[in-house]
Protein backbone atom coordinates (compact mmCIF):
# COMPACT_ATOMS: atom_id res chain seq x y z
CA UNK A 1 18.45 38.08 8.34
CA UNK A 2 18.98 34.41 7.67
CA UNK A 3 15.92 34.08 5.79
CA UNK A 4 16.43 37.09 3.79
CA UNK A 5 19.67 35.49 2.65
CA UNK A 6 18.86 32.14 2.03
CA UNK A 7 16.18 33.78 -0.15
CA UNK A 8 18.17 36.12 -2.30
CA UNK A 9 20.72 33.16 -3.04
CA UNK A 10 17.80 30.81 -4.00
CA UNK A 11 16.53 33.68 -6.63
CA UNK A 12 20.44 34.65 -7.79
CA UNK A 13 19.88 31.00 -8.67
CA UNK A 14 16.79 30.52 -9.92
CA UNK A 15 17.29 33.89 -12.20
CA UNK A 16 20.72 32.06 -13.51
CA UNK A 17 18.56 29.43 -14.64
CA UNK A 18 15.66 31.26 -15.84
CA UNK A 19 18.00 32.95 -18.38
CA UNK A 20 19.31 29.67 -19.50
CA UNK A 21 15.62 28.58 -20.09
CA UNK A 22 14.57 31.43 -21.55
CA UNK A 23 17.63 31.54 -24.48
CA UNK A 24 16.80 27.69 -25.08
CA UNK A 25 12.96 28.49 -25.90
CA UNK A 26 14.03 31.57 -27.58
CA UNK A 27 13.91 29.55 -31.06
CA UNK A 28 10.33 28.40 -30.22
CA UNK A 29 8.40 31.93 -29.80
CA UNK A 30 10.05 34.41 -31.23
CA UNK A 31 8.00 37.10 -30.49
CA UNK A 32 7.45 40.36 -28.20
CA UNK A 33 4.73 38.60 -26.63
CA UNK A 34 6.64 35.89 -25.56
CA UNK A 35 9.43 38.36 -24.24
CA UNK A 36 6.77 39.95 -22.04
CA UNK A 37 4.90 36.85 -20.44
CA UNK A 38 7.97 35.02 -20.05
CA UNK A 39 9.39 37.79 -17.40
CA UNK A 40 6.03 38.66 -16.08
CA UNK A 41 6.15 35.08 -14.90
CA UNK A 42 9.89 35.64 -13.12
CA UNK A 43 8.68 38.59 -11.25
CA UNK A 44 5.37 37.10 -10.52
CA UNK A 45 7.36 34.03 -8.90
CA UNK A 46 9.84 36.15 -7.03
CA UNK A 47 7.38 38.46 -5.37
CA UNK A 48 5.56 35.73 -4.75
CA UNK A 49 8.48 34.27 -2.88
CA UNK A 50 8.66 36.95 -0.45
CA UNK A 51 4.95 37.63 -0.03
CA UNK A 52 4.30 33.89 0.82
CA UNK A 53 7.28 33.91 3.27
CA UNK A 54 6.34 37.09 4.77
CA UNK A 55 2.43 35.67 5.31
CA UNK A 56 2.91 32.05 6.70
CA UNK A 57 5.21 33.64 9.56
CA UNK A 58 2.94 32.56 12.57
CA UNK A 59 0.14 31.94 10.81
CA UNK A 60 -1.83 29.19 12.08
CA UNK A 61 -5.34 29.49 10.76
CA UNK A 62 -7.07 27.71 7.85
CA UNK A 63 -4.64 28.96 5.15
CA UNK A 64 -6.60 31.06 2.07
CA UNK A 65 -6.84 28.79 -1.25
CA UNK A 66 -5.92 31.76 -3.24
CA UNK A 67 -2.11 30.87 -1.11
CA UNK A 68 -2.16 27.46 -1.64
CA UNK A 69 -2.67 28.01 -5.15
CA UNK A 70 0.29 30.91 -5.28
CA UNK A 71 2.72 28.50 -3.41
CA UNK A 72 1.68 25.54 -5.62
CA UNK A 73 2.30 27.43 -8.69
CA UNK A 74 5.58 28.42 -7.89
CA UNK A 75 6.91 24.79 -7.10
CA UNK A 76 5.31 23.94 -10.57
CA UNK A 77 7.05 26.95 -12.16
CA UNK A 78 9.94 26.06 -10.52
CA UNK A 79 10.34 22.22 -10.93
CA UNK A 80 9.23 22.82 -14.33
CA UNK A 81 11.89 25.60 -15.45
CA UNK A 82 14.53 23.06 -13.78
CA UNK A 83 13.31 19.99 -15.94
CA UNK A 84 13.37 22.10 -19.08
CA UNK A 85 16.81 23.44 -18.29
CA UNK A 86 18.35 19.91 -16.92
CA UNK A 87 16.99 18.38 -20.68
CA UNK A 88 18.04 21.29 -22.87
CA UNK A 89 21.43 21.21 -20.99
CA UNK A 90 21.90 17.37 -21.94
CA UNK A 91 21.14 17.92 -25.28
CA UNK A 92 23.38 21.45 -25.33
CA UNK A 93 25.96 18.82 -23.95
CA UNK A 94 25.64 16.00 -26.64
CA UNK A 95 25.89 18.96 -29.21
CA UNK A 96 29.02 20.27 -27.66
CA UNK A 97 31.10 16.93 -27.90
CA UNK A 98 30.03 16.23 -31.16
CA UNK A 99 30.97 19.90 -32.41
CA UNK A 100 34.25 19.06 -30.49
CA UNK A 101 34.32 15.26 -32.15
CA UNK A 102 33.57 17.34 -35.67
CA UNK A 103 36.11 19.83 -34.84
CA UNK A 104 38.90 17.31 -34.17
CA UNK A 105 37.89 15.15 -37.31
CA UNK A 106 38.15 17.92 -39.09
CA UNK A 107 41.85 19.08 -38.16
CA UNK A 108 42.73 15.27 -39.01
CA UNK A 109 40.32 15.01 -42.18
CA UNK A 110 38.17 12.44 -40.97
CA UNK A 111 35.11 14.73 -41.67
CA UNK A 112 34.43 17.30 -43.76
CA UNK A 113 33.60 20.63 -42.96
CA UNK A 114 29.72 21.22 -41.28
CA UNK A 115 28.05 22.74 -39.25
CA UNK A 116 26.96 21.42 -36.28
CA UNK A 117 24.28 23.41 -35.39
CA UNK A 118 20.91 23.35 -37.63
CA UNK A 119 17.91 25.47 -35.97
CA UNK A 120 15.48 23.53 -37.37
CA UNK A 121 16.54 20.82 -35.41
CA UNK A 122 17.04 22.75 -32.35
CA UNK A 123 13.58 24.39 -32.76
CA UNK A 124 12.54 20.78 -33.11
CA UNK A 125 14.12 19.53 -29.80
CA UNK A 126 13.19 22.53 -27.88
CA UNK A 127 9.65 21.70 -28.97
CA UNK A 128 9.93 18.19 -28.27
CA UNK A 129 11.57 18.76 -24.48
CA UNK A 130 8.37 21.37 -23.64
CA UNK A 131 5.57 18.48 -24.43
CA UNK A 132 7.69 16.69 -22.29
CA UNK A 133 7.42 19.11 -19.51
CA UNK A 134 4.16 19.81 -20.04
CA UNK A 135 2.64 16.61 -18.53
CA UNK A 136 3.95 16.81 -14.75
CA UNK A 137 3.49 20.35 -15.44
CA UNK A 138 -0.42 19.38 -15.59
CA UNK A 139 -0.18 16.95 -12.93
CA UNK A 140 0.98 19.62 -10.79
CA UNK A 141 -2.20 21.96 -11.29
CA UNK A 142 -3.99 19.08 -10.89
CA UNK A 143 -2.26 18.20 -7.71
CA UNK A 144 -2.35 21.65 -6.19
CA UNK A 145 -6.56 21.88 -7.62
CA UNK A 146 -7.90 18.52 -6.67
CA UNK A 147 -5.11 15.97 -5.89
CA UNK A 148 -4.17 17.38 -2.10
CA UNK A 149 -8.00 16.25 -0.80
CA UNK A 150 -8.22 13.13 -3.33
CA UNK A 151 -8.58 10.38 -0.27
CA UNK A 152 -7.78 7.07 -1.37
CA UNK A 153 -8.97 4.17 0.73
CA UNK A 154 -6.68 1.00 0.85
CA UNK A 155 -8.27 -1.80 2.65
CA UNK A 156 -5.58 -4.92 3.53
CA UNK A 157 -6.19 -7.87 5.15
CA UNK A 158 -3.74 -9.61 7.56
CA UNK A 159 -3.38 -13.35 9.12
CA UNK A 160 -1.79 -14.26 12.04
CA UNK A 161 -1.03 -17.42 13.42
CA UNK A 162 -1.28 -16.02 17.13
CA UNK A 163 -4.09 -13.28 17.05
CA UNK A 164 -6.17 -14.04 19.95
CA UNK A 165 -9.39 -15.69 18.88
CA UNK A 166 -11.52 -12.91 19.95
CA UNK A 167 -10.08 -10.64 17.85
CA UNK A 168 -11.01 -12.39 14.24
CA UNK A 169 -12.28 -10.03 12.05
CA UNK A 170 -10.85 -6.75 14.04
CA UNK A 171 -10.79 -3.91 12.32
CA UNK A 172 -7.90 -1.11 12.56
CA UNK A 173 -7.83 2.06 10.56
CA UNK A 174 -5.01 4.16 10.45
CA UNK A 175 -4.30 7.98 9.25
CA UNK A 176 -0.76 9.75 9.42
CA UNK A 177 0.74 13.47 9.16
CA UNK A 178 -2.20 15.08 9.36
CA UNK A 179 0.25 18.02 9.10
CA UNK A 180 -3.27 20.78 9.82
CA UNK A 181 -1.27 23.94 9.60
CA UNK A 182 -1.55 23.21 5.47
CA UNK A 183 -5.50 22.66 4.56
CA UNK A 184 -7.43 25.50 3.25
CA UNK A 185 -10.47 24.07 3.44
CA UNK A 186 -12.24 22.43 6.47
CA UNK A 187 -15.37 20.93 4.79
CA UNK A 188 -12.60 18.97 2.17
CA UNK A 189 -11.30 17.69 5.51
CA UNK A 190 -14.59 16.64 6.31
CA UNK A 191 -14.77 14.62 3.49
CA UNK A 192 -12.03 12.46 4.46
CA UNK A 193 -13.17 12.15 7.74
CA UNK A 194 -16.40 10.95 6.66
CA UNK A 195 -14.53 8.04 4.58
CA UNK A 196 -12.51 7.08 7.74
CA UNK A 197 -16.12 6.54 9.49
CA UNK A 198 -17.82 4.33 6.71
CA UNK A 199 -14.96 1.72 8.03
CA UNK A 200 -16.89 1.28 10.23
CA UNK A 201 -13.49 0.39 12.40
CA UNK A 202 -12.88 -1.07 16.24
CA UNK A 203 -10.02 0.72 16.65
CA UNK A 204 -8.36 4.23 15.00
CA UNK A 205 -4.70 5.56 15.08
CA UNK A 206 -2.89 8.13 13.88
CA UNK A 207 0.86 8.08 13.52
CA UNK A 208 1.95 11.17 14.40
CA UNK A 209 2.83 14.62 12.63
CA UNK A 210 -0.43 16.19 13.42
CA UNK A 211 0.98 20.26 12.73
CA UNK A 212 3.67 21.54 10.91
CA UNK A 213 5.12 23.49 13.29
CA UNK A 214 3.05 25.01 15.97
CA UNK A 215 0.21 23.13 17.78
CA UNK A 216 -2.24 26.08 17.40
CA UNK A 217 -2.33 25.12 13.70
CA UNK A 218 -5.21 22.09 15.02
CA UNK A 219 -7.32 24.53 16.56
CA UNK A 220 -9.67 25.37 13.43
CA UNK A 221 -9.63 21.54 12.71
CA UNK A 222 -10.31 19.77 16.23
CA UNK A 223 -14.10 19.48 15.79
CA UNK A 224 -13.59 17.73 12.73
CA UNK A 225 -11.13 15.39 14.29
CA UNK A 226 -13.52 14.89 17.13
CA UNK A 227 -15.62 13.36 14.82
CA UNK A 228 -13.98 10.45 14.17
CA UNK A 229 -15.41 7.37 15.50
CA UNK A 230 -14.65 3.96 16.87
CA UNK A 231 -15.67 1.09 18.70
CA UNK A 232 -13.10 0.47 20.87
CA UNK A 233 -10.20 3.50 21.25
CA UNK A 234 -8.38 6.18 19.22
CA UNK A 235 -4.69 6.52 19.54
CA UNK A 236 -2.00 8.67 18.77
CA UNK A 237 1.29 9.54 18.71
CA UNK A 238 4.05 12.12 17.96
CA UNK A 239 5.81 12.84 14.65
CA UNK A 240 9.37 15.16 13.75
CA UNK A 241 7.00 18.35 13.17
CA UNK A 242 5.74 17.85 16.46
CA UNK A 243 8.33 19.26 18.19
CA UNK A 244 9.45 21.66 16.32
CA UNK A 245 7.39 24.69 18.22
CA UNK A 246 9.37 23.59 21.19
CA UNK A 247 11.19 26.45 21.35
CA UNK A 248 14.48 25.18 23.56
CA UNK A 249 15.01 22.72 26.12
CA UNK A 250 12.07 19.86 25.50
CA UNK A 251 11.90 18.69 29.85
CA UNK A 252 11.57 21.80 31.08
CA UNK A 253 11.07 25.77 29.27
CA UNK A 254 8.46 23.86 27.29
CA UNK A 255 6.42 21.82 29.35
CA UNK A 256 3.58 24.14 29.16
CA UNK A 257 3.85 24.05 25.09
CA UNK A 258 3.78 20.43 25.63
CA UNK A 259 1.11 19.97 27.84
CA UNK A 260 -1.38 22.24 25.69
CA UNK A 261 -0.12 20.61 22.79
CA UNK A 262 -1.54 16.85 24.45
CA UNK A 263 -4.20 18.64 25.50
CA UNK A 264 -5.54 19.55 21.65
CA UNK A 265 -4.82 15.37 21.27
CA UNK A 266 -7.56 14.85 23.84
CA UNK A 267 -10.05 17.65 22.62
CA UNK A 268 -9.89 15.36 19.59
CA UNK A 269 -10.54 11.99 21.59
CA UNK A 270 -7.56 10.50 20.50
CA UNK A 271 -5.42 9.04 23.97
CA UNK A 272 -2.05 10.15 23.00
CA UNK A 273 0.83 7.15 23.76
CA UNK A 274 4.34 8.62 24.50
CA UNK A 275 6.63 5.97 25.27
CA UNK A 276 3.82 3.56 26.67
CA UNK A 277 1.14 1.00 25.73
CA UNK A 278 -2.25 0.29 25.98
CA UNK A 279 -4.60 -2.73 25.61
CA UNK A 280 -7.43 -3.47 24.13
CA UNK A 281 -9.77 -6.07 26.26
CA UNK A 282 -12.01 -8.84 24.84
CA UNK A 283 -13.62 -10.94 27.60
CA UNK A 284 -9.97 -13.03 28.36
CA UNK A 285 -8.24 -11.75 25.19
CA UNK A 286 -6.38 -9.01 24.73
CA UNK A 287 -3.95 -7.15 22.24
CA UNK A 288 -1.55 -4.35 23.23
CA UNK A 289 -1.01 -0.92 21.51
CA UNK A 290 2.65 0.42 22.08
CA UNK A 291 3.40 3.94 21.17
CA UNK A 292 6.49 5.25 20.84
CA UNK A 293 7.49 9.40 20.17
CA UNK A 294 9.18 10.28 17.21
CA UNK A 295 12.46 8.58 16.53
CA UNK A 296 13.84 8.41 12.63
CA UNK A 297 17.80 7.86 11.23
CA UNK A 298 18.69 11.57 10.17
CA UNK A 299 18.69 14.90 11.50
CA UNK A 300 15.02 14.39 13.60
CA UNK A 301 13.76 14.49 17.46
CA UNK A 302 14.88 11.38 18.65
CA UNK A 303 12.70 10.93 22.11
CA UNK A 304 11.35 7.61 21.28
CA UNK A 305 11.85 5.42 23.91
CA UNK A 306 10.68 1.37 22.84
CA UNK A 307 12.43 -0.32 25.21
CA UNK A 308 10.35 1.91 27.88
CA UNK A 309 7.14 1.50 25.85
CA UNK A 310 7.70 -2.28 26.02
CA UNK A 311 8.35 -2.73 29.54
CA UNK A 312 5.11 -4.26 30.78
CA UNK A 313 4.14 -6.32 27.75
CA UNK A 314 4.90 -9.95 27.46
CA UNK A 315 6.31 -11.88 24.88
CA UNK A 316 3.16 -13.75 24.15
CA UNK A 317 0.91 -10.40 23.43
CA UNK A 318 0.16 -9.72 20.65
CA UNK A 319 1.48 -6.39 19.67
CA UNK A 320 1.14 -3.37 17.36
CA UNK A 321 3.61 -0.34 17.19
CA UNK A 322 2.78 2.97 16.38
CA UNK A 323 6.45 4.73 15.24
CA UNK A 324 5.60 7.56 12.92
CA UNK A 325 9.40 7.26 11.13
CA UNK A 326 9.44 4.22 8.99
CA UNK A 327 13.52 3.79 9.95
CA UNK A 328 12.61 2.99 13.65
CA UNK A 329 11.21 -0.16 12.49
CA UNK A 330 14.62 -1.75 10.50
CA UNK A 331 16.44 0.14 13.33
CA UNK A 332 14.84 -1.08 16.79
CA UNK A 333 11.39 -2.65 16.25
CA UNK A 334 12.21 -5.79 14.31
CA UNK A 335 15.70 -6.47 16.63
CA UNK A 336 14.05 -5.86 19.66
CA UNK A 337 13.59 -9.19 21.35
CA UNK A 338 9.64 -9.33 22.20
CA UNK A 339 8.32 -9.56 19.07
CA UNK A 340 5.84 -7.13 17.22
CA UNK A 341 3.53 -8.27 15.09
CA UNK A 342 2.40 -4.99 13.22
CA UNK A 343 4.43 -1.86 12.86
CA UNK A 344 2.39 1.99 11.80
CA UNK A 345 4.46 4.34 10.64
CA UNK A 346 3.83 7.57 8.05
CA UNK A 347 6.37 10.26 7.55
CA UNK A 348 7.38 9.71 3.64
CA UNK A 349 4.29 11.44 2.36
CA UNK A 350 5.30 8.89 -0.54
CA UNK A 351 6.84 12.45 -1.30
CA UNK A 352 3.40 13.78 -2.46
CA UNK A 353 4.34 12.96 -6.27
CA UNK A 354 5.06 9.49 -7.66
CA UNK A 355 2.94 6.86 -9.47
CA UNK A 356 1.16 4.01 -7.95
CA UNK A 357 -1.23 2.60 -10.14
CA UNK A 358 -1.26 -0.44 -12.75
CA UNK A 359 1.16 -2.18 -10.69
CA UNK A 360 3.56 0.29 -10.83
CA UNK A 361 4.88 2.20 -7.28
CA UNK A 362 7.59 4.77 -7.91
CA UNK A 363 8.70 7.39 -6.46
CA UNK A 364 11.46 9.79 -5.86
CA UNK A 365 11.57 9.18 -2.12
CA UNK A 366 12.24 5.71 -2.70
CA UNK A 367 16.00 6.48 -3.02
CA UNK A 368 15.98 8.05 0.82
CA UNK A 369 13.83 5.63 2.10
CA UNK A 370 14.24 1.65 1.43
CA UNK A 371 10.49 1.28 3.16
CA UNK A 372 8.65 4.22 2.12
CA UNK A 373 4.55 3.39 1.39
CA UNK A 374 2.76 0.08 1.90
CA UNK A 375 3.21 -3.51 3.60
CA UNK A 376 6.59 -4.64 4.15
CA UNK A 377 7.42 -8.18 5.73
CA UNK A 378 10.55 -9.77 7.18
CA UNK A 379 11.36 -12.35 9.72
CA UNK A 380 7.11 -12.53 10.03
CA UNK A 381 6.54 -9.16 11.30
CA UNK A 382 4.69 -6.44 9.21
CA UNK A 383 5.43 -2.85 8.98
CA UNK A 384 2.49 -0.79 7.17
CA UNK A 385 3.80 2.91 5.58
CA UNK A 386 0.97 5.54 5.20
CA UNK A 387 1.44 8.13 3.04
CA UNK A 388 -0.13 10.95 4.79
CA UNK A 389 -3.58 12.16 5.28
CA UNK A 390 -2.54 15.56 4.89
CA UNK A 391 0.18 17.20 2.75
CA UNK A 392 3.56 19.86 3.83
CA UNK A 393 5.52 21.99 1.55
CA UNK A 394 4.32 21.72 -1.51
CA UNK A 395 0.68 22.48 -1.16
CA UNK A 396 -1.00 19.32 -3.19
CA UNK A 397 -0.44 15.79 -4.65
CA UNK A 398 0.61 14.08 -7.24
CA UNK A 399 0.05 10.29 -8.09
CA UNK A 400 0.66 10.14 -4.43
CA UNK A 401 -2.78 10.40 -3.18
CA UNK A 402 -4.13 11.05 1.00
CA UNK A 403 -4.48 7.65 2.22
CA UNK A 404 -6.26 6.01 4.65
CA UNK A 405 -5.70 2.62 5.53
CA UNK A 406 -8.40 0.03 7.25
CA UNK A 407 -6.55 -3.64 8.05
CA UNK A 408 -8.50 -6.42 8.79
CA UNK A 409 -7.05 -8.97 10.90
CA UNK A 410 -7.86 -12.84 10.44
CA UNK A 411 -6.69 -15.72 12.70
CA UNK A 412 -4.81 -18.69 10.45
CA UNK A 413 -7.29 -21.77 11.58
């Protein structure tokens, strides 16, 4: 019942603004035709709403394309109609004070008599603000087409001062939020897969969110995952949407959700880390692998437990972290008093829509998160943010490609 009226409010509100959209284009098409695909679009998106709702309730197979395209489509009808009403709104605004600026000049004879409003110049406007719209319109399609399984490789190097000399040249890769209970298509998954073994690495992570919200959403997926190979150990950990098929009390109604759900971790070969650490071995040297579960500022599972994780590593190892919520880092990791070296973390998707190319790195999830993709440093310890290997929600990407992320780490002779 909750659903159902969260839903009708979101479409009393969406249909206020489609009106407002439609009236503001009016002066572009005037025409029957227009009349007729511009509300065959409205009830294609809200009976789209409700069949999409009414299908993903426990589903947890490889979803159908033809739904990821349906779901896409509405975010980019929807995003789309609120950009064009958000501009035409500004510019109905600028109109209104200076009608009201014309209005009061007029009463004291400061202007003469005119009209505020010329059509051509609306039409003009109107024409101008839908070009505008247009282009993330595209990107969307694009994002929703190609851009969800568009794997971008970013290859970093690291030095340390204190990396054990055995471990010159190591090689780490690391996925995040695989987030499986999205793909519709397991031989695109493949493909990234393939790209994480051409690394080549010693060691592979993956920093947590593996489902949305149900850990039978891997099934269909763990051979692929299995295939993932490495040298010398994959390890994982837990993300938010982890938990969230718990359905209660996380010690003890759920244990047997929780123990399948580890379980599906192993069919994969990845040794999931809750709250612990492992090491990795060469001949005298040695580095240690903490992992911690989920723990983020905001309204998330908080069961990560570092000072637990830490407990039998020294201050002289050298350390990496794998926190899947950026926040743990400025929160815990770099005030804790043994000192980490390298912190993995995922979660931001980079919002799945932003630019990052020519030097430029923007987007909107900046303004939630002050560490949100890439290497940050401070006080000489790293933190690395990967923006997702997957993709949640909205069904594609934008700008804001699947990453995967091999670091090389040097010793500083």
């Amino acid at each position: 019942m909750s659903r159902l009226l969260f839903l009708s409010i979101f479409i009393l509100i969406y249909l206020s603004l489609d009106i407002y959209v439609y009236q503001s284009l009016k002066i572009l098409f005037q025409s029957t035709i227009y009349n007729i695909s511009y509300w065959a679009i409205t009830v294609f998106f809200i009976a789209s709403i409700f069949l999409t709702t009414q299908y993903l309730q426990d589903f947890n197979g490889i979803r159908p394309v033809w739904l990821n395209i349906i779901i896409g489509l509405l975010v980019a009808i929807f995003v789309s109609k609120l950009l064009l009403g958000g501009l035409h709104f500004i510019y109905d605004g600028i109109r209104g004070i200076t009608g009201l600026l014309r209005w009061v000049g007029n009463i004291s004879g400061t202007y003469k008599t005119e009209s505020n409003y010329i059509p051509a110049r609306r039409q003009l406007v109107s024409g101008i603000i839908g070009g505008i719209v247009a282009i993330p319109f595209a990107g969307f399609l694009y994002g929703i087409t190609k851009g969800k399984y568009n794997y971008e490789v970013n290859r970093i190097v690291l030095e340390f001062e204190d990396l054990p000399d055995s471990f010159d040249g190591f090689k780490l890769v690391q996925i995040s939020d695989i987030h499986s209970g999205s793909y519709d298509s397991y031989e695109q998954v493949e493909e990234g897969i393939k790209l994480i073994n051409a690394e080549n690495a010693d060691c592979v992570v993956f920093t947590g969110d593996l489902v949305n919200s149900n850990k039978d959403e891997i099934d269909p997926f763990i051979s692929a995952f299995k295939q993932i190979n490495n040298k010398e150990g994959k390890f994982s950990i837990t993300g938010n949407h982890d938990y969230y098929g718990m359905r209660s009390n996380y010690d003890n109604e759920c244990q047997d959700y929780w123990e399948d759900f580890k379980g599906k971790h192993n069919s994969m070969g990845f040794d999931l880390i809750l709250n612990e650490n492992r090491v990795i071995q060469r001949g005298n040297d040695k580095i240690q692998i903490v992992g911690v579960e989920n723990w983020g500022k905001g309204p998330f599972p908080k069961h990560g437990d570092l000072q637990k994780a830490l407990e039998t590593v020294s201050k002289d190892d050298f350390t990496i972290l794998l926190s899947h919520d950026p926040t743990h880092w400025e929160e815990h990791a770099l005030k804790h008093s043994k000192k980490i070296h390298l912190t993995l973390s995922g979660h931001t998707h980079g919002m799945q829509f932003g630019l990052n190319a020519l030097g430029i790195k923007w987007s909107p999830i900046k303004y939630r998160y002050a560490r949100w993709s890439g290497l940050y440093t401070e006080d000489n310890q790293h933190l690395y943010v990967n923006r997702g290997f997957g993709f949640l929600g909205f069904p594609g990407r934008v700008g804001m490609w699947p990453e995967i992320t091999a670091i090389e780490f040097k010793k500083i002779s």
